[in-house]
C-alpha atoms as a PDB file:
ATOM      1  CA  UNK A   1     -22.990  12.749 -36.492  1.00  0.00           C
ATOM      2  CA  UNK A   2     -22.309   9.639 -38.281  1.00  0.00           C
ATOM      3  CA  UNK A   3     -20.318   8.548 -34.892  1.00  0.00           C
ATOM      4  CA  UNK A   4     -22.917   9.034 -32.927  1.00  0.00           C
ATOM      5  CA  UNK A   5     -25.040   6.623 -34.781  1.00  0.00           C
ATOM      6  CA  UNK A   6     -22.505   4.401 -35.036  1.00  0.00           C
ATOM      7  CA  UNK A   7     -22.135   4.289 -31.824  1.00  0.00           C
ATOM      8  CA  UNK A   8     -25.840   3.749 -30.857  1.00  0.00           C
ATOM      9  CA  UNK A   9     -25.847   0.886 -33.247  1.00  0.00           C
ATOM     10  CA  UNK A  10     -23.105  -0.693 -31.295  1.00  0.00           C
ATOM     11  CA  UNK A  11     -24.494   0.140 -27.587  1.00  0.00           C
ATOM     12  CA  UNK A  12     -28.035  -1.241 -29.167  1.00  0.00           C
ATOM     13  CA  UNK A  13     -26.074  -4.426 -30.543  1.00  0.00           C
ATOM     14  CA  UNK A  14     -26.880  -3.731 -34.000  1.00  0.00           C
ATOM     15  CA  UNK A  15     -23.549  -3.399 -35.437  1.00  0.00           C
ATOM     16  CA  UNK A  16     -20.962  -6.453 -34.067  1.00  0.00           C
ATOM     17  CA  UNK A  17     -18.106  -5.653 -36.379  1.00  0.00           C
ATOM     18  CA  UNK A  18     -16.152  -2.703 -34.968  1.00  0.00           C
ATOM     19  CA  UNK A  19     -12.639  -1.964 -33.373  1.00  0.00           C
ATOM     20  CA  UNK A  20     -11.900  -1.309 -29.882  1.00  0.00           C
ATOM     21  CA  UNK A  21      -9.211  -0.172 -27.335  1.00  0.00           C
ATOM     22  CA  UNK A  22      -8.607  -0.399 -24.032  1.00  0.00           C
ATOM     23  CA  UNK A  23      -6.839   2.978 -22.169  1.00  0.00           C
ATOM     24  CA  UNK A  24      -5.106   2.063 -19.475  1.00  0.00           C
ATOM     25  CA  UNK A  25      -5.125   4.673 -16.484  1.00  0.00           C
ATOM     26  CA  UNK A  26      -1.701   5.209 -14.131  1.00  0.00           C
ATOM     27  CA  UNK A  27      -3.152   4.567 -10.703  1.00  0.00           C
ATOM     28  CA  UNK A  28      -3.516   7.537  -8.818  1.00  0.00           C
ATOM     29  CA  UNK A  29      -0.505   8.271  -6.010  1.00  0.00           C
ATOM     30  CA  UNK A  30      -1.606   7.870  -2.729  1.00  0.00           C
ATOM     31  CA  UNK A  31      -1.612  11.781  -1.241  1.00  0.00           C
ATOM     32  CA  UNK A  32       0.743  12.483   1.120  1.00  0.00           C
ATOM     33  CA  UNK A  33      -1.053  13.378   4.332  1.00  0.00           C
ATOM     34  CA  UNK A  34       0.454  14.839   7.533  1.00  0.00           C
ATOM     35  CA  UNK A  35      -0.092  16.051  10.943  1.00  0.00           C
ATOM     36  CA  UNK A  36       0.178  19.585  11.038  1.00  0.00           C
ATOM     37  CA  UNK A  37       0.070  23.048  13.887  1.00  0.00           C
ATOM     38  CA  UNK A  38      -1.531  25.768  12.004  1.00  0.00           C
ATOM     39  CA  UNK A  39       0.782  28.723  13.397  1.00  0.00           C
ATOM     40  CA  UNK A  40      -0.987  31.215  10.324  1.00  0.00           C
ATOM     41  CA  UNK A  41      -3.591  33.995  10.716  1.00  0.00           C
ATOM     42  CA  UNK A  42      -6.557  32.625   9.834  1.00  0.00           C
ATOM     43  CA  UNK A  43      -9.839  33.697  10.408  1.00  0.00           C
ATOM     44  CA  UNK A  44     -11.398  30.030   9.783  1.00  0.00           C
ATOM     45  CA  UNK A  45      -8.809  27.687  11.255  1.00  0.00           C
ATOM     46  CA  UNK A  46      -7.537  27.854  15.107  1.00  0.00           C
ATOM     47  CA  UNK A  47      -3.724  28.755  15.966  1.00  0.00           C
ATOM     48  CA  UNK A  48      -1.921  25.968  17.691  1.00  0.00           C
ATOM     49  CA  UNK A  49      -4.487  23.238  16.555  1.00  0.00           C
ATOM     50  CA  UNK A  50      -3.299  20.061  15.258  1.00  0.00           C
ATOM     51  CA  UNK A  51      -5.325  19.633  11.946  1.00  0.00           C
ATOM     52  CA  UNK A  52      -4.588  16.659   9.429  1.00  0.00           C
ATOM     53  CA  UNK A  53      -3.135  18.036   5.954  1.00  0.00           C
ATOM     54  CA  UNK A  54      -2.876  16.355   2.287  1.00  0.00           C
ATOM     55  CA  UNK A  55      -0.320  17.741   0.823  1.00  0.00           C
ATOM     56  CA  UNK A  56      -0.368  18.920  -2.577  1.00  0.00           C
ATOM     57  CA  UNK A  57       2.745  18.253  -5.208  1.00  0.00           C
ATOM     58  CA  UNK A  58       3.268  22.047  -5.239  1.00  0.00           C
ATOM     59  CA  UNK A  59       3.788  21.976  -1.598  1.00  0.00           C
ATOM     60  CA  UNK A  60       0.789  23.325  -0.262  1.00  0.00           C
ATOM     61  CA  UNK A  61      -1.626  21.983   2.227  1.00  0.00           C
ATOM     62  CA  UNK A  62      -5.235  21.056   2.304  1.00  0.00           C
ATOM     63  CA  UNK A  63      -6.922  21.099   5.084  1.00  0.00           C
ATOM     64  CA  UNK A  64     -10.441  21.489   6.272  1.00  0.00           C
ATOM     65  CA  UNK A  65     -11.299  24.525   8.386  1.00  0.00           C
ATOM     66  CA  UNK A  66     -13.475  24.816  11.317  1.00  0.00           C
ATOM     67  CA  UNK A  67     -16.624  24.862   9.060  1.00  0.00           C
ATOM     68  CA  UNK A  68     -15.256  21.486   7.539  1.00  0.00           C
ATOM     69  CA  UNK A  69     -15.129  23.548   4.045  1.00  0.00           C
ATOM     70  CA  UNK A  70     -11.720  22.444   2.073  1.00  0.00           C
ATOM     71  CA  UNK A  71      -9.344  25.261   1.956  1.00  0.00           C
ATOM     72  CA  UNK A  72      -5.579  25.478   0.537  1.00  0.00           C
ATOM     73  CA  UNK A  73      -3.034  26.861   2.649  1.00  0.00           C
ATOM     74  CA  UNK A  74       0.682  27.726   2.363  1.00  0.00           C
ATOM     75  CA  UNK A  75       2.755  25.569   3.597  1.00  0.00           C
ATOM     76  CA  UNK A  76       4.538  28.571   5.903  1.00  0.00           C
ATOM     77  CA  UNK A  77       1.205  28.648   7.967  1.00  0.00           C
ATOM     78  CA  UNK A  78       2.209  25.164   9.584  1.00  0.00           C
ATOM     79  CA  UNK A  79       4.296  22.717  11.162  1.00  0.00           C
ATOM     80  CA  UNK A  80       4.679  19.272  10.585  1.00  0.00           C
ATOM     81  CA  UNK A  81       4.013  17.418  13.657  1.00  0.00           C
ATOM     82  CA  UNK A  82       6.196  13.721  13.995  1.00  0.00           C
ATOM     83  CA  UNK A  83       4.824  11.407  16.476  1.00  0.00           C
ATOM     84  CA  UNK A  84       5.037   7.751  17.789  1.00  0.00           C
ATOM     85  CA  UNK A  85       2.534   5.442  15.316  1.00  0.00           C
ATOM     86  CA  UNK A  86       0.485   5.002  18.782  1.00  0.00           C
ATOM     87  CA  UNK A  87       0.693   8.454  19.228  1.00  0.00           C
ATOM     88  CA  UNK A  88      -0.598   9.378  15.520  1.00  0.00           C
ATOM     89  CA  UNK A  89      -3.133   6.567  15.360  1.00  0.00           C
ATOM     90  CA  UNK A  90      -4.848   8.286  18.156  1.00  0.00           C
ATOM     91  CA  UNK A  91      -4.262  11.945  17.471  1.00  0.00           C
ATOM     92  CA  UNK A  92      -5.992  11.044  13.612  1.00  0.00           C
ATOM     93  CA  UNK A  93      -8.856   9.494  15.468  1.00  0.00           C
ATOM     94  CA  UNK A  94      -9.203  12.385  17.613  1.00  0.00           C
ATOM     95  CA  UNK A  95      -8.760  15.256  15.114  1.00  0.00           C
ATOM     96  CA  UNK A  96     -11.257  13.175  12.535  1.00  0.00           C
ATOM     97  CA  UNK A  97     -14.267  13.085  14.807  1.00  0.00           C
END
């Protein structure tokens, strides 16, 4: 308790003489995001569509399904399609709409 009302004193500026610290966060890792075919059985996401995946560091995929809810998937369910930037830049912009 006696934290608490120390540290009201110091948000109200009532007490000036106190330590702090500063914690330092690791910037988060940009996810890994891919092209993918979903080749699965899935009752929410179409076979043979091209849907963009973030990949998780246990190797699974997120992806949104048809009712744009997030799901996880196993990776076995797709392929990783490569394409030509051009080819990808437009493919995102077409699968994102």
């Amino acid at each position: 308790m006696r934290s608490i009302q120390e540290a009201g004193g110091i948000l109200r500026g009532e007490i000036t003489d106190y330590e702090s610290f500063v914690v330092e966060r690791q910037p988060k890792s940009k996810a890994l995001t891919a092209l993918a075919v979903f080749v699965g059985k899935d009752d929410e996401l179409v076979s043979g569509k091209i849907y963009p995946v973030r990949i998780l560091p246990s190797g699974s995929f997120v992806v949104r399904d048809e009712s744009g809810e997030s799901v996880i998937c196993d990776k076995t369910d797709f392929l990783i399609a490569k394409f030509q930037p051009k080819a990808e830049k437009l493919l995102r912009e077409l699968v994102s709409a």
